[in-house]
PDB file of N, CA and C in Angstrom:
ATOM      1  N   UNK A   1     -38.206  12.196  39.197  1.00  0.00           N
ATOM      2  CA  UNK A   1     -37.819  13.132  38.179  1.00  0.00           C
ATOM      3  C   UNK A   1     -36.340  13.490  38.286  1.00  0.00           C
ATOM      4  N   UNK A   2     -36.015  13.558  39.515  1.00  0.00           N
ATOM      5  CA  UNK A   2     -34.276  14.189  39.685  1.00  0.00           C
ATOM      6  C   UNK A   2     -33.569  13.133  39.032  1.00  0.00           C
ATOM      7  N   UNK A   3     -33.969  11.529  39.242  1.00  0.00           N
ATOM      8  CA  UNK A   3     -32.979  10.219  39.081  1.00  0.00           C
ATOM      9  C   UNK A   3     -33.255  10.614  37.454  1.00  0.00           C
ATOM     10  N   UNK A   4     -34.079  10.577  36.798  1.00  0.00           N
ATOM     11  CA  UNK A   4     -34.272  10.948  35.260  1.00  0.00           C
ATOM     12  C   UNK A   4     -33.183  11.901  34.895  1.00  0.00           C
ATOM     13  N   UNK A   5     -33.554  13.287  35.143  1.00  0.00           N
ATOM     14  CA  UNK A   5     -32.467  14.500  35.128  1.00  0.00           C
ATOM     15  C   UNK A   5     -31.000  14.045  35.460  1.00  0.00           C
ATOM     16  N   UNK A   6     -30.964  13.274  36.551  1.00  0.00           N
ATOM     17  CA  UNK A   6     -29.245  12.737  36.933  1.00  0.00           C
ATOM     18  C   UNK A   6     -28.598  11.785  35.658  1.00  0.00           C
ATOM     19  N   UNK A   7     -29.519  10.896  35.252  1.00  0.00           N
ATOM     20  CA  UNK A   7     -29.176   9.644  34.296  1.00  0.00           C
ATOM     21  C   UNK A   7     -29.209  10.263  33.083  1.00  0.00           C
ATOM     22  N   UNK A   8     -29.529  11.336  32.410  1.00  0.00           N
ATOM     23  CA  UNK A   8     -29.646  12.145  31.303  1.00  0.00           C
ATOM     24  C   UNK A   8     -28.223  13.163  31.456  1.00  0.00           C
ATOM     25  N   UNK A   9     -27.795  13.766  32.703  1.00  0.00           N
ATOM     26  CA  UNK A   9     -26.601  14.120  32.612  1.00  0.00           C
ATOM     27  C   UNK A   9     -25.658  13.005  32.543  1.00  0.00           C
ATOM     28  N   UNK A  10     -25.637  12.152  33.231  1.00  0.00           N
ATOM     29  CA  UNK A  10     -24.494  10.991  33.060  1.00  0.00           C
ATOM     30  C   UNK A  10     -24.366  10.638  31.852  1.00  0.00           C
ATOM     31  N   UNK A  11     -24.996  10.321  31.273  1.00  0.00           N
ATOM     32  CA  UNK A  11     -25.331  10.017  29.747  1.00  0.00           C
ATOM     33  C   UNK A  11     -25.059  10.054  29.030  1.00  0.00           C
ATOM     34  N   UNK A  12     -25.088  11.896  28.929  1.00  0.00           N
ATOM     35  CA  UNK A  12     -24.510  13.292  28.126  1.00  0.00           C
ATOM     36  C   UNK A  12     -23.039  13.198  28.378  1.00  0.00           C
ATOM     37  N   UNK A  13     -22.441  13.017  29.783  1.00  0.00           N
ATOM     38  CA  UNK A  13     -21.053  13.164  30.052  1.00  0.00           C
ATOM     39  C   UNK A  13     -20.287  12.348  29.426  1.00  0.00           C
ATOM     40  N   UNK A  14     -21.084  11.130  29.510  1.00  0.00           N
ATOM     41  CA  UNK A  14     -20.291   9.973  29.100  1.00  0.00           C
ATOM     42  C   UNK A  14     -20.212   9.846  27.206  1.00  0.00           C
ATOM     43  N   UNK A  15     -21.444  10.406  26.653  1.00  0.00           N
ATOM     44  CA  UNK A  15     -20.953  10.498  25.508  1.00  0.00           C
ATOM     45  C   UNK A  15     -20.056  11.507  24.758  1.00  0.00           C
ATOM     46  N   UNK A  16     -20.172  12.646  26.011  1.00  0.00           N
ATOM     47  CA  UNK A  16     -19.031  13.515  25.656  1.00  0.00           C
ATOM     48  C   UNK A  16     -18.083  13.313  26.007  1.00  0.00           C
ATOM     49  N   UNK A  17     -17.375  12.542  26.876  1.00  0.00           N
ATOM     50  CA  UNK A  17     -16.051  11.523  26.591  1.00  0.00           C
ATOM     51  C   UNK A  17     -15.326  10.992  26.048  1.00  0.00           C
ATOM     52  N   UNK A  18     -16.971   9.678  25.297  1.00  0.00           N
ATOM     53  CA  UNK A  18     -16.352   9.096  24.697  1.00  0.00           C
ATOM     54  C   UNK A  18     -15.859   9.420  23.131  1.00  0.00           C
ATOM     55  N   UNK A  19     -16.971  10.905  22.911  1.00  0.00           N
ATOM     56  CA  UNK A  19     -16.516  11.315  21.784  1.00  0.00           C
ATOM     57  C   UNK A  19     -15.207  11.647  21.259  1.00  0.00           C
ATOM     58  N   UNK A  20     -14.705  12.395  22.474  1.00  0.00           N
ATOM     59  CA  UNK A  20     -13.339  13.369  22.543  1.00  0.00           C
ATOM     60  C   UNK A  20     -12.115  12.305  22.801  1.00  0.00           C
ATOM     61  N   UNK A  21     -12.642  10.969  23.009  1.00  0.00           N
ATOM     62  CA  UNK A  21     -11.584   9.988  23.050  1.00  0.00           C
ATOM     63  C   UNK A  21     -11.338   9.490  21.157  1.00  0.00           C
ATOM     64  N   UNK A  22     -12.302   9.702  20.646  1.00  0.00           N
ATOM     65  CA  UNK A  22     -12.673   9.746  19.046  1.00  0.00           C
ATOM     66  C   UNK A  22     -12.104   8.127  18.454  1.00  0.00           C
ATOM     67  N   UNK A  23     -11.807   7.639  17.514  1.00  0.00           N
ATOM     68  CA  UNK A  23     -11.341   6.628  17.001  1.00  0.00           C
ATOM     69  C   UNK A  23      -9.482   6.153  17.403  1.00  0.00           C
ATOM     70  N   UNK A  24      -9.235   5.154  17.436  1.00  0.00           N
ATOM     71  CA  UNK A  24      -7.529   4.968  17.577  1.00  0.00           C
ATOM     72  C   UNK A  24      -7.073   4.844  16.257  1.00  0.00           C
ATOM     73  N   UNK A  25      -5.786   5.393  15.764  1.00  0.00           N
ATOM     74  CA  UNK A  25      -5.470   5.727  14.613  1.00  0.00           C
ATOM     75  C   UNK A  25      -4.924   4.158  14.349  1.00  0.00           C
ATOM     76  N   UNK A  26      -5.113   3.792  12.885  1.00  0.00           N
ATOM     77  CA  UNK A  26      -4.513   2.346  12.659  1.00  0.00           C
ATOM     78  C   UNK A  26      -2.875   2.871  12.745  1.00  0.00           C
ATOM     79  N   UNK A  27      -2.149   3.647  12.700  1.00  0.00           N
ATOM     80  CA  UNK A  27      -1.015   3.528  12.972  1.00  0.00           C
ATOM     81  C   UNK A  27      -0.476   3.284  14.434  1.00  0.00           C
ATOM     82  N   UNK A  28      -1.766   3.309  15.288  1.00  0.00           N
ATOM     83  CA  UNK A  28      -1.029   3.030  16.875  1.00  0.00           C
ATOM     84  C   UNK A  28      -1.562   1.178  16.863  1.00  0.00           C
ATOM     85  N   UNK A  29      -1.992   0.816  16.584  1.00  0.00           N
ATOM     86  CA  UNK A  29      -2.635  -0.670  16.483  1.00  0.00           C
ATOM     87  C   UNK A  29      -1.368  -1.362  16.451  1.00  0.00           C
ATOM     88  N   UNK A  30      -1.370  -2.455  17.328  1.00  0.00           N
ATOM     89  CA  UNK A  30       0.200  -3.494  16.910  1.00  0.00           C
ATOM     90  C   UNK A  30      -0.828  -4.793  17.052  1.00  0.00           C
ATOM     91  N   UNK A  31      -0.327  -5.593  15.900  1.00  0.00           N
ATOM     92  CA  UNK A  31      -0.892  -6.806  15.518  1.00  0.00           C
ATOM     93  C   UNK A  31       0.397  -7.888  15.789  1.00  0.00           C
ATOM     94  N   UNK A  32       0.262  -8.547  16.673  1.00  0.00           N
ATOM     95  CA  UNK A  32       1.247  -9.365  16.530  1.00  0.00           C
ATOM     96  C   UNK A  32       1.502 -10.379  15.434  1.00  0.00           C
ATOM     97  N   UNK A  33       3.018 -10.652  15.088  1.00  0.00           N
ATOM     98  CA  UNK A  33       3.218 -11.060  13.761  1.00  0.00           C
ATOM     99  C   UNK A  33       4.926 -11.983  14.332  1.00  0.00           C
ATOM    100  N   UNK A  34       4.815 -12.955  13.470  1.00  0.00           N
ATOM    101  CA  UNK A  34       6.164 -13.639  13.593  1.00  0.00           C
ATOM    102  C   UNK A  34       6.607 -14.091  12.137  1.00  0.00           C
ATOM    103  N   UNK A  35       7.864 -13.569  12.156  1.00  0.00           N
ATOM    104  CA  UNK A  35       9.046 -13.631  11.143  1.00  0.00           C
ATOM    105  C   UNK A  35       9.559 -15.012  11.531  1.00  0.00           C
ATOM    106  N   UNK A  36      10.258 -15.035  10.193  1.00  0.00           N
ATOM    107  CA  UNK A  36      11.192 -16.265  10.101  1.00  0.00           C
ATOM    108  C   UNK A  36      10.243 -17.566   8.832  1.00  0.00           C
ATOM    109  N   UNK A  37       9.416 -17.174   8.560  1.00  0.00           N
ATOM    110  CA  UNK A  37       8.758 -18.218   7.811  1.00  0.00           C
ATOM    111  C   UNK A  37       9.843 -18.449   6.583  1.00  0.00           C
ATOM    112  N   UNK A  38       9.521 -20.027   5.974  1.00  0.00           N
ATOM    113  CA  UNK A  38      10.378 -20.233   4.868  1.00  0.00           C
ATOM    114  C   UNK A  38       9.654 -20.891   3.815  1.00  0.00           C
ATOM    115  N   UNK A  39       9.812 -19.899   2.870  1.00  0.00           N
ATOM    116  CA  UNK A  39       9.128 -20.709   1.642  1.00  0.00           C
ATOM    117  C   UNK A  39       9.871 -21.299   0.479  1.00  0.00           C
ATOM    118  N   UNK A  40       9.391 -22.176  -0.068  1.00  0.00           N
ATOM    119  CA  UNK A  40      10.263 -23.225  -0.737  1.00  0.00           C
ATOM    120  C   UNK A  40       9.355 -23.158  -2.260  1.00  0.00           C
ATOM    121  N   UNK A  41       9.813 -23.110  -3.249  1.00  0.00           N
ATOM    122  CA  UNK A  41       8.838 -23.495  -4.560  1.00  0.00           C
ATOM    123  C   UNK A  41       9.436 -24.621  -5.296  1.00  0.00           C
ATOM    124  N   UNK A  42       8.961 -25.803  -5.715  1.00  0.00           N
ATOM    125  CA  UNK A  42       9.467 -27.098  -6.001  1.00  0.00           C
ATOM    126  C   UNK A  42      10.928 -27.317  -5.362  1.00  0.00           C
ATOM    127  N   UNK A  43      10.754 -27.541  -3.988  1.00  0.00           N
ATOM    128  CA  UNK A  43      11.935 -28.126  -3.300  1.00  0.00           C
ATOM    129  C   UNK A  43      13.574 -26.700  -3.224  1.00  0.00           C
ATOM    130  N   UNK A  44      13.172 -25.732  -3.671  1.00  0.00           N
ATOM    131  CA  UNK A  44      13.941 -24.736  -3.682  1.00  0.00           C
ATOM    132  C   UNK A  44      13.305 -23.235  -2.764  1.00  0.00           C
ATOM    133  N   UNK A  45      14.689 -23.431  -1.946  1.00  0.00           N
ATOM    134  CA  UNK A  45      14.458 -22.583  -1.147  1.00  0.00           C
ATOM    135  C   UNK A  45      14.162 -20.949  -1.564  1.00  0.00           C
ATOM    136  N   UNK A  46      12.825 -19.506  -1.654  1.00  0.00           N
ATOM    137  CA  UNK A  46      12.940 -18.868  -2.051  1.00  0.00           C
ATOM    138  C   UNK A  46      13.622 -17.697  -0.896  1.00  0.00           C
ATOM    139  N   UNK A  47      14.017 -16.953  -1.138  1.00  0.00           N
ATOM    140  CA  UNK A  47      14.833 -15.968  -0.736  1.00  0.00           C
ATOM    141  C   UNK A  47      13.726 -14.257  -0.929  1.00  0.00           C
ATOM    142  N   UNK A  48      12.780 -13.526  -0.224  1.00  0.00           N
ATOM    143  CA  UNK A  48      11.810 -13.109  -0.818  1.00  0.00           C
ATOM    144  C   UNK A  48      12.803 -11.950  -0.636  1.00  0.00           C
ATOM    145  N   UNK A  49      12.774 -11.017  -2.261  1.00  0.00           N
ATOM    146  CA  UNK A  49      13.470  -9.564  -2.071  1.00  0.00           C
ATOM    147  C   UNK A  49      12.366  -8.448  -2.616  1.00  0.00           C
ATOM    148  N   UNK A  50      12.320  -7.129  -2.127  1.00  0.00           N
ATOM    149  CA  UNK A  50      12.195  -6.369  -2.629  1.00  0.00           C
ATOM    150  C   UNK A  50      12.128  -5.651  -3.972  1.00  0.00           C
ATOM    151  N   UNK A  51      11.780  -5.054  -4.657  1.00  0.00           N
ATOM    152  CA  UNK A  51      11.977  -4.484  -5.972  1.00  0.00           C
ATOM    153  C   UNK A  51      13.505  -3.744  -6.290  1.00  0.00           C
ATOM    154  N   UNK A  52      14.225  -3.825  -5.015  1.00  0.00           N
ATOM    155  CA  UNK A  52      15.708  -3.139  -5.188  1.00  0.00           C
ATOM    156  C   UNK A  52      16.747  -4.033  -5.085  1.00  0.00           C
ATOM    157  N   UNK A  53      16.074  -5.514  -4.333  1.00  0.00           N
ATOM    158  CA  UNK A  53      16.827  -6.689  -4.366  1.00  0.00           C
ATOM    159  C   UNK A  53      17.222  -6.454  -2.815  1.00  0.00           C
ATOM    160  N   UNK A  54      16.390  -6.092  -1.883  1.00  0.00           N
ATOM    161  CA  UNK A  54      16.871  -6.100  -0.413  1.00  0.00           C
ATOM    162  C   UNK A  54      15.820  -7.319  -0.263  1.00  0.00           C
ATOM    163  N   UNK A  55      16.211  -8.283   0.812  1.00  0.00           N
ATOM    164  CA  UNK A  55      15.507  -9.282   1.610  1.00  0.00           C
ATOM    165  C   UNK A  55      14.182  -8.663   2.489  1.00  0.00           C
ATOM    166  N   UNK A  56      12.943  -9.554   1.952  1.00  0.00           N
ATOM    167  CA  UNK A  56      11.901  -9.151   3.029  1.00  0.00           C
ATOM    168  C   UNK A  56      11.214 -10.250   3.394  1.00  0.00           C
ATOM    169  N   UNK A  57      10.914 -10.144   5.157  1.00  0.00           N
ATOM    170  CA  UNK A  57      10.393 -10.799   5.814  1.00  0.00           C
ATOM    171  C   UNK A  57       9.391 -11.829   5.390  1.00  0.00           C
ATOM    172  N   UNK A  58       8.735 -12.781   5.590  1.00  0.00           N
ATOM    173  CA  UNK A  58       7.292 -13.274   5.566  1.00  0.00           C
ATOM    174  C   UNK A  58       7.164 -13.763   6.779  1.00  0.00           C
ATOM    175  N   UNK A  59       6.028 -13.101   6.956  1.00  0.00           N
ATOM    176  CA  UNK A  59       5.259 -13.540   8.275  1.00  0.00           C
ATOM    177  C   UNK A  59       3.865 -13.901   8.719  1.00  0.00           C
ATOM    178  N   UNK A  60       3.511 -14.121   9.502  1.00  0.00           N
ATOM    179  CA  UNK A  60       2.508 -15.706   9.711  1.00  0.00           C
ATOM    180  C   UNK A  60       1.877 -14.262  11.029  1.00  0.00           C
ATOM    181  N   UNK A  61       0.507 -14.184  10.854  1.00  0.00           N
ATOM    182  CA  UNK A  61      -0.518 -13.350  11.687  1.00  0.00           C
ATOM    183  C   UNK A  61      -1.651 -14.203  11.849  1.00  0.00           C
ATOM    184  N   UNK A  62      -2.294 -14.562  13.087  1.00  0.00           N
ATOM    185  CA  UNK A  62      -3.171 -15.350  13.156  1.00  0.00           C
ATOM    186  C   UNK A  62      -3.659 -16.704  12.291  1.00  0.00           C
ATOM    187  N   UNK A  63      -2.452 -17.116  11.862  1.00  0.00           N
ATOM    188  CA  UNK A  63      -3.013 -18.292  11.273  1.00  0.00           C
ATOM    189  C   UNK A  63      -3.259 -18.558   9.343  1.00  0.00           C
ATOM    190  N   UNK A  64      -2.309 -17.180   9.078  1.00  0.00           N
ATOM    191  CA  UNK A  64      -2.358 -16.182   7.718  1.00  0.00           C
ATOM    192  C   UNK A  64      -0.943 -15.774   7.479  1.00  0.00           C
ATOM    193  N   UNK A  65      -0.318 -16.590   6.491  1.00  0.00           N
ATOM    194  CA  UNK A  65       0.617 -16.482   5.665  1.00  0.00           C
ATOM    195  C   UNK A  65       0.777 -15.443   5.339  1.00  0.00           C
ATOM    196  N   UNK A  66       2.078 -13.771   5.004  1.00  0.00           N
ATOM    197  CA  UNK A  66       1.557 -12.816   4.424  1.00  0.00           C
ATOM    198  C   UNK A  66       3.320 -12.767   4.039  1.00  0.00           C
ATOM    199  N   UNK A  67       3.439 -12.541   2.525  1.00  0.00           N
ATOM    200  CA  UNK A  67       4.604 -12.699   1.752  1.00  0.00           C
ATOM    201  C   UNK A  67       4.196 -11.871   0.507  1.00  0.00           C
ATOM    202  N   UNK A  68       6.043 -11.077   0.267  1.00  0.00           N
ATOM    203  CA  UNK A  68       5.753 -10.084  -1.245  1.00  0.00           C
ATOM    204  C   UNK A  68       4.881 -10.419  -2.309  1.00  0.00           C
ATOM    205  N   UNK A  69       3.872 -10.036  -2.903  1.00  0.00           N
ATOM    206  CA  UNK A  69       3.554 -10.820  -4.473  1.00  0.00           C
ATOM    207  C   UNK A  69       4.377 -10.802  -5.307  1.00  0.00           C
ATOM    208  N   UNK A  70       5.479  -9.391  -5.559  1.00  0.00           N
ATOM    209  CA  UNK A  70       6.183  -9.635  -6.331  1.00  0.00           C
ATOM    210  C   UNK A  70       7.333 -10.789  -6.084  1.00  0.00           C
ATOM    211  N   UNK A  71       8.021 -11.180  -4.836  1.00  0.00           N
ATOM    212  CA  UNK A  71       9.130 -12.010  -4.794  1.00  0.00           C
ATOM    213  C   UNK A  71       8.281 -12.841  -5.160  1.00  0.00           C
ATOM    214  N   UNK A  72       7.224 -13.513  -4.568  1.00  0.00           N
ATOM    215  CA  UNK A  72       6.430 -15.060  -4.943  1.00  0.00           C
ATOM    216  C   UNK A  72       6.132 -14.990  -6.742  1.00  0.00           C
ATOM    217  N   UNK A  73       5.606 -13.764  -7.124  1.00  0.00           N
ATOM    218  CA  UNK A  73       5.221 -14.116  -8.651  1.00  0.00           C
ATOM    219  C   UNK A  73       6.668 -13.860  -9.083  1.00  0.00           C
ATOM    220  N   UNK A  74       7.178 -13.242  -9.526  1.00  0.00           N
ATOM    221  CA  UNK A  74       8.806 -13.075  -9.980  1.00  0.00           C
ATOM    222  C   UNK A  74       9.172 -14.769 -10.025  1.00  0.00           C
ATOM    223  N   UNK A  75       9.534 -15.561  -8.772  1.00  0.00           N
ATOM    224  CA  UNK A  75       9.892 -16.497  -8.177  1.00  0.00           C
ATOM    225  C   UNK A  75       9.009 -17.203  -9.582  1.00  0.00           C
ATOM    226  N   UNK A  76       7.827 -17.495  -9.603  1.00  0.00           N
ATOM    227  CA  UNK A  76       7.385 -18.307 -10.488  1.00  0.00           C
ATOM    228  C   UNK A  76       7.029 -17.907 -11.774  1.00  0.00           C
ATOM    229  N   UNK A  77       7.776 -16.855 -12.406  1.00  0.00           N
ATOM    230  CA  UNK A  77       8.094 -16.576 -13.820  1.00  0.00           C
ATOM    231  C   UNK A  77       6.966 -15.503 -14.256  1.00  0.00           C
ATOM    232  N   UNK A  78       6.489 -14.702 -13.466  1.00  0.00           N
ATOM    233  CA  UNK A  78       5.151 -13.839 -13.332  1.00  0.00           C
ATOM    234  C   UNK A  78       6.160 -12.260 -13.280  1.00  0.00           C
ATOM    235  N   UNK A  79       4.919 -11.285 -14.180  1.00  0.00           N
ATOM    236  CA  UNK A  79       5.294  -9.925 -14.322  1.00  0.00           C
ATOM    237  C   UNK A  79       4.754  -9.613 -13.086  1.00  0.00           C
ATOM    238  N   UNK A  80       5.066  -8.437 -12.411  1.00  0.00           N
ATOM    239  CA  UNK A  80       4.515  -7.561 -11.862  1.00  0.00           C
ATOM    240  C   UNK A  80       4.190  -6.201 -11.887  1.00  0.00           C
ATOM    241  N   UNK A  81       3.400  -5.207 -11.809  1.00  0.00           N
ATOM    242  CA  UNK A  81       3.172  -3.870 -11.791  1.00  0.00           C
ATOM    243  C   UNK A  81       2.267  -3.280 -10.770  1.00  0.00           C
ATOM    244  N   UNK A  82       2.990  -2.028  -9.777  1.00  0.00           N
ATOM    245  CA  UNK A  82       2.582  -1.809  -9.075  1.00  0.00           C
ATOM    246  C   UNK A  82       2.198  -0.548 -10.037  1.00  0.00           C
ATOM    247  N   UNK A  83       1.097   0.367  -9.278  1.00  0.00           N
ATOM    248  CA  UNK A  83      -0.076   1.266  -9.719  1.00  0.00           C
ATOM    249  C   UNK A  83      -0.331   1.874  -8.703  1.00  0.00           C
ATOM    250  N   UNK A  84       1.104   3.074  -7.896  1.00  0.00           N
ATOM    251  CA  UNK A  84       0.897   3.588  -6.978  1.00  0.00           C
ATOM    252  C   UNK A  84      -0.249   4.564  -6.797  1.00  0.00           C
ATOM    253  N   UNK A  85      -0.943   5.376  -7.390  1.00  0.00           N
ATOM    254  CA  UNK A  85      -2.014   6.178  -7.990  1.00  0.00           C
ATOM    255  C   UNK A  85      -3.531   5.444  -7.727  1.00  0.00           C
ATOM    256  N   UNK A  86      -3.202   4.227  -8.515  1.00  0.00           N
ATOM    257  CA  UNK A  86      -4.939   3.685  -7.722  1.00  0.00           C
ATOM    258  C   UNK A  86      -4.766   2.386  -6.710  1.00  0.00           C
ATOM    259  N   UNK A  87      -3.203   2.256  -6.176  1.00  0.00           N
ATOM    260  CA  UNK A  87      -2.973   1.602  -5.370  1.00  0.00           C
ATOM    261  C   UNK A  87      -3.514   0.124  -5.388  1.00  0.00           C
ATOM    262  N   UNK A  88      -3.103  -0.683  -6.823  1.00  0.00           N
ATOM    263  CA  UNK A  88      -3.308  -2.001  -7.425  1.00  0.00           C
ATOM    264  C   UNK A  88      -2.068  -2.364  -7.772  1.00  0.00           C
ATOM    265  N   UNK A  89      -1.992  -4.161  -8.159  1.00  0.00           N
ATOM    266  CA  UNK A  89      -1.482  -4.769  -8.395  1.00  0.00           C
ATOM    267  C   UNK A  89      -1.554  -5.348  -9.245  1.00  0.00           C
ATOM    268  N   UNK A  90      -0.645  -5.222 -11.079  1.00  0.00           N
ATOM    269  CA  UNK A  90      -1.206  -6.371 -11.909  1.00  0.00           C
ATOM    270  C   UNK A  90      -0.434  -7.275 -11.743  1.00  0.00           C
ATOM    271  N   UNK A  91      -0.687  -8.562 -12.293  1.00  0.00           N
ATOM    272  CA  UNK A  91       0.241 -10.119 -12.767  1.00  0.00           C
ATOM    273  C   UNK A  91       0.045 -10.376 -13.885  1.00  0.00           C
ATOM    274  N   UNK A  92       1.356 -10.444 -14.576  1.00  0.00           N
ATOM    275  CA  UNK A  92       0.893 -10.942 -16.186  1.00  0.00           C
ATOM    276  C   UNK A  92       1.687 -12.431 -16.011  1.00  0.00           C
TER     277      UNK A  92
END
């Protein structure tokens, strides 16, 4: 009966631990990622910018390409609209 009572406090402790340790915020998470990728659209080198015309990165995460939609659609003659409010993307 005591080993019961002992393993029922351990138990308890440990889930009150692990509670108060609670979730890790995705802002502390680091995903490793490498810059420098180069993308080309029919033999022309693209240059990916921002909506203000500053240069942005593309980078390669596990095996996963990840580049602006707007520089890539822009680049191939495509509208863009961002929809900060319901946090979408159109392409016309």
């Amino acid at each position: 009966m005591k080993q019961a009572a002992a393993f029922c406090c351990g138990a308890a402790a440990a889930l009150l631990f692990l509670t108060l340790l609670g979730p890790v915020p995705a802002a502390e998470r680091r995903v490793p990622a490498e810059a420098g990728v180069r993308v080309y659209i029919d033999g022309r080198a693209l240059v990916p910018r921002d909506e203000t015309g500053a240069p942005v990165e593309v980078l390669t995460c596990g095996g996963t390409v990840y580049l602006p939609v707007r520089a890539l659609c822009e680049a191939l003659g495509r509208q863009v609209w961002w929809d900060a409010a319901g946090r979408r993307v159109f392409i016309r």
